[in-house]
Protein backbone atom coordinates (compact mmCIF):
# COMPACT_ATOMS: atom_id res chain seq x y z
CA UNK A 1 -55.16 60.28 29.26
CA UNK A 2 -52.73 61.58 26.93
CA UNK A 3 -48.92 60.24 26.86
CA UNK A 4 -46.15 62.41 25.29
CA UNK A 5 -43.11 62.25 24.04
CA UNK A 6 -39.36 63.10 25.30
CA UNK A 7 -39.75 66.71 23.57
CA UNK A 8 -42.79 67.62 25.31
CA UNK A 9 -45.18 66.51 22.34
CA UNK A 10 -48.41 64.29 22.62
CA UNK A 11 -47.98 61.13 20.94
CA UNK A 12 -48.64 60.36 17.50
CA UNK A 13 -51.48 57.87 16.41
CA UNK A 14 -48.31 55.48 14.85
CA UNK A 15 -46.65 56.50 17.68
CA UNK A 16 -49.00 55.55 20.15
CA UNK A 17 -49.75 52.45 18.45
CA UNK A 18 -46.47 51.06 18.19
CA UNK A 19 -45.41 51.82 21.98
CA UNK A 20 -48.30 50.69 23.52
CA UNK A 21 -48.53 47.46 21.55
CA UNK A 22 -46.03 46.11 23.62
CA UNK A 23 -48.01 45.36 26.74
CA UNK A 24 -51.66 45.30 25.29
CA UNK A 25 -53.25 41.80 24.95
CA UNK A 26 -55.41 42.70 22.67
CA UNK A 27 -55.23 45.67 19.35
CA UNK A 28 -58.02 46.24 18.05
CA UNK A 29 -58.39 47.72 14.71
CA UNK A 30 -61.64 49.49 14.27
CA UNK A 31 -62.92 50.59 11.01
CA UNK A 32 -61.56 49.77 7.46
CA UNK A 33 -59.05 52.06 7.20
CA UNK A 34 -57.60 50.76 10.38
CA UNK A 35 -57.92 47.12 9.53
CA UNK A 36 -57.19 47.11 5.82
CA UNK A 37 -56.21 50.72 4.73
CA UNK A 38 -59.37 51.27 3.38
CA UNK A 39 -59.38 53.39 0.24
CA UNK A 40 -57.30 56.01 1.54
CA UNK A 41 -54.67 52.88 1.21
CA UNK A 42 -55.76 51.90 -2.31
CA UNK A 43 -54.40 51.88 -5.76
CA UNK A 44 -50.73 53.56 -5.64
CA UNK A 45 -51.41 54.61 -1.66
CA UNK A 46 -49.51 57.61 -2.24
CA UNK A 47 -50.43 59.01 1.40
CA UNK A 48 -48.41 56.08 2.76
CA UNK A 49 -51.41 55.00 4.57
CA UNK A 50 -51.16 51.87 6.89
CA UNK A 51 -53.28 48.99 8.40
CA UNK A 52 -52.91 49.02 11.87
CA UNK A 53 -51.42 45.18 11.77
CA UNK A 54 -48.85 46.55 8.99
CA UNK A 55 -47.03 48.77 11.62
CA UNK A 56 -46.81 46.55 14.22
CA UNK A 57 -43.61 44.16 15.05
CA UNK A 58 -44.14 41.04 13.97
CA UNK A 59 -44.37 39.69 17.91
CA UNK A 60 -47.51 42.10 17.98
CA UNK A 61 -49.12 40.95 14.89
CA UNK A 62 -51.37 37.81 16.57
CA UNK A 63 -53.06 40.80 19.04
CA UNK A 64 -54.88 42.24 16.24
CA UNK A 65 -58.54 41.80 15.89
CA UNK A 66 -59.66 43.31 12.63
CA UNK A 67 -63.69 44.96 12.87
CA UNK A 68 -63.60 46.34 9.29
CA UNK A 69 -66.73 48.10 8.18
CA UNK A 70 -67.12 52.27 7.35
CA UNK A 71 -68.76 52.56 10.45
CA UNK A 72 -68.70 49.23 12.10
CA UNK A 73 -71.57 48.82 13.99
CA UNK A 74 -71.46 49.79 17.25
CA UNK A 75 -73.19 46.05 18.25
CA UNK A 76 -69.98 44.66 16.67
CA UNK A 77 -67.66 46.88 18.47
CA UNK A 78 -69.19 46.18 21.91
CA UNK A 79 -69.82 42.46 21.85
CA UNK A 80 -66.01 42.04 20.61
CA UNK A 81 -65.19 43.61 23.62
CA UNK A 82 -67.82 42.26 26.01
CA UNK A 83 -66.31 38.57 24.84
CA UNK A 84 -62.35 39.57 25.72
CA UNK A 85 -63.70 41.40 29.11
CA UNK A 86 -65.46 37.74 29.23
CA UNK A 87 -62.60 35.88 28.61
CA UNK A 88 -64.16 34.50 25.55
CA UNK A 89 -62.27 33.00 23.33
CA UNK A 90 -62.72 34.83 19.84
CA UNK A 91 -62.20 32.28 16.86
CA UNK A 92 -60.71 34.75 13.77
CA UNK A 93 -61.06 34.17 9.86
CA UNK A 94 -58.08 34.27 7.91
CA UNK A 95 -58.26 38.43 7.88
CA UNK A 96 -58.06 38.30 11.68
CA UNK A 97 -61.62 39.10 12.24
CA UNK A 98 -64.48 37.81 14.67
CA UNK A 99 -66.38 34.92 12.66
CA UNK A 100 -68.91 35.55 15.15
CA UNK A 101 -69.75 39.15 13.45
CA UNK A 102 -68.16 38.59 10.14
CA UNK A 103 -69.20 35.44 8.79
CA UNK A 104 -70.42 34.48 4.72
CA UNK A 105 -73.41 32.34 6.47
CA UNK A 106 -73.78 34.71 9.79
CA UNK A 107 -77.61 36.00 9.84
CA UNK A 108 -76.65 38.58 12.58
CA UNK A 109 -74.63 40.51 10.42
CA UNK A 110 -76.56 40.08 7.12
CA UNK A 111 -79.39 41.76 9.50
CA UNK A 112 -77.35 44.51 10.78
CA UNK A 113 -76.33 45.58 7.16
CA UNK A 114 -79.65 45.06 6.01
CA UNK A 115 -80.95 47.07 8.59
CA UNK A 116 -78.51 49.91 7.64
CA UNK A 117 -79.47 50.08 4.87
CA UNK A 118 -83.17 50.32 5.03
């Protein structure tokens, strides 16, 4: 599905983000360049390069779910979804990501990256 613009263009990424916001109930940010900037975004950032929550309103901000990670594993990715489809009710650290996945004293995700790297 592709939207497009007045002028007969497809949508942006920014674009896309920031007009469909509006009536999504959940964003979420996959990757670390999409929830933090990643390193594209570090030091003096002089590509301009923003986190997904960064260019959204500020009524849009509390949809975010952040699933950092360069890739994030795709068990990650699909049981964050499977839980909203669920109706489960995420609880979020103070970076706006799953505690379920991304959690200092989680085993499952200590085994995932463990596992990646073997």
């Amino acid at each position: 599905m592709y939207y497009w613009r007045k002028d007969n263009k497809p949508l942006t990424a920014l674009e896309a983000v920031k007009m469909l916001a509006n009536n999504a109930k959940y964003i979420i940010a996959v990757g670390t360049c999409a929830s933090f900037k990643g390193v594209s975004g570090a030091g003096s950032n002089i590509t301009g390069v923003m986190s997904v929550e960064n260019v959204l309103s500020q009524n849009n901000k509390s949809k975010v779910i952040n699933l950092p990670g360069c890739p994030v594993h795709p068990y990650i990715i699909g049981g964050t979804i499977m839980n909203l489809i669920m109706d489960n009710q995420l609880q979020l650290d103070s970076l706006r990501r799953p505690t379920l996945y991304y959690s200092s004293k989680n085993y499952m995700i200590k085994k995932i990256i463990f596992l990646i790297v073997l």
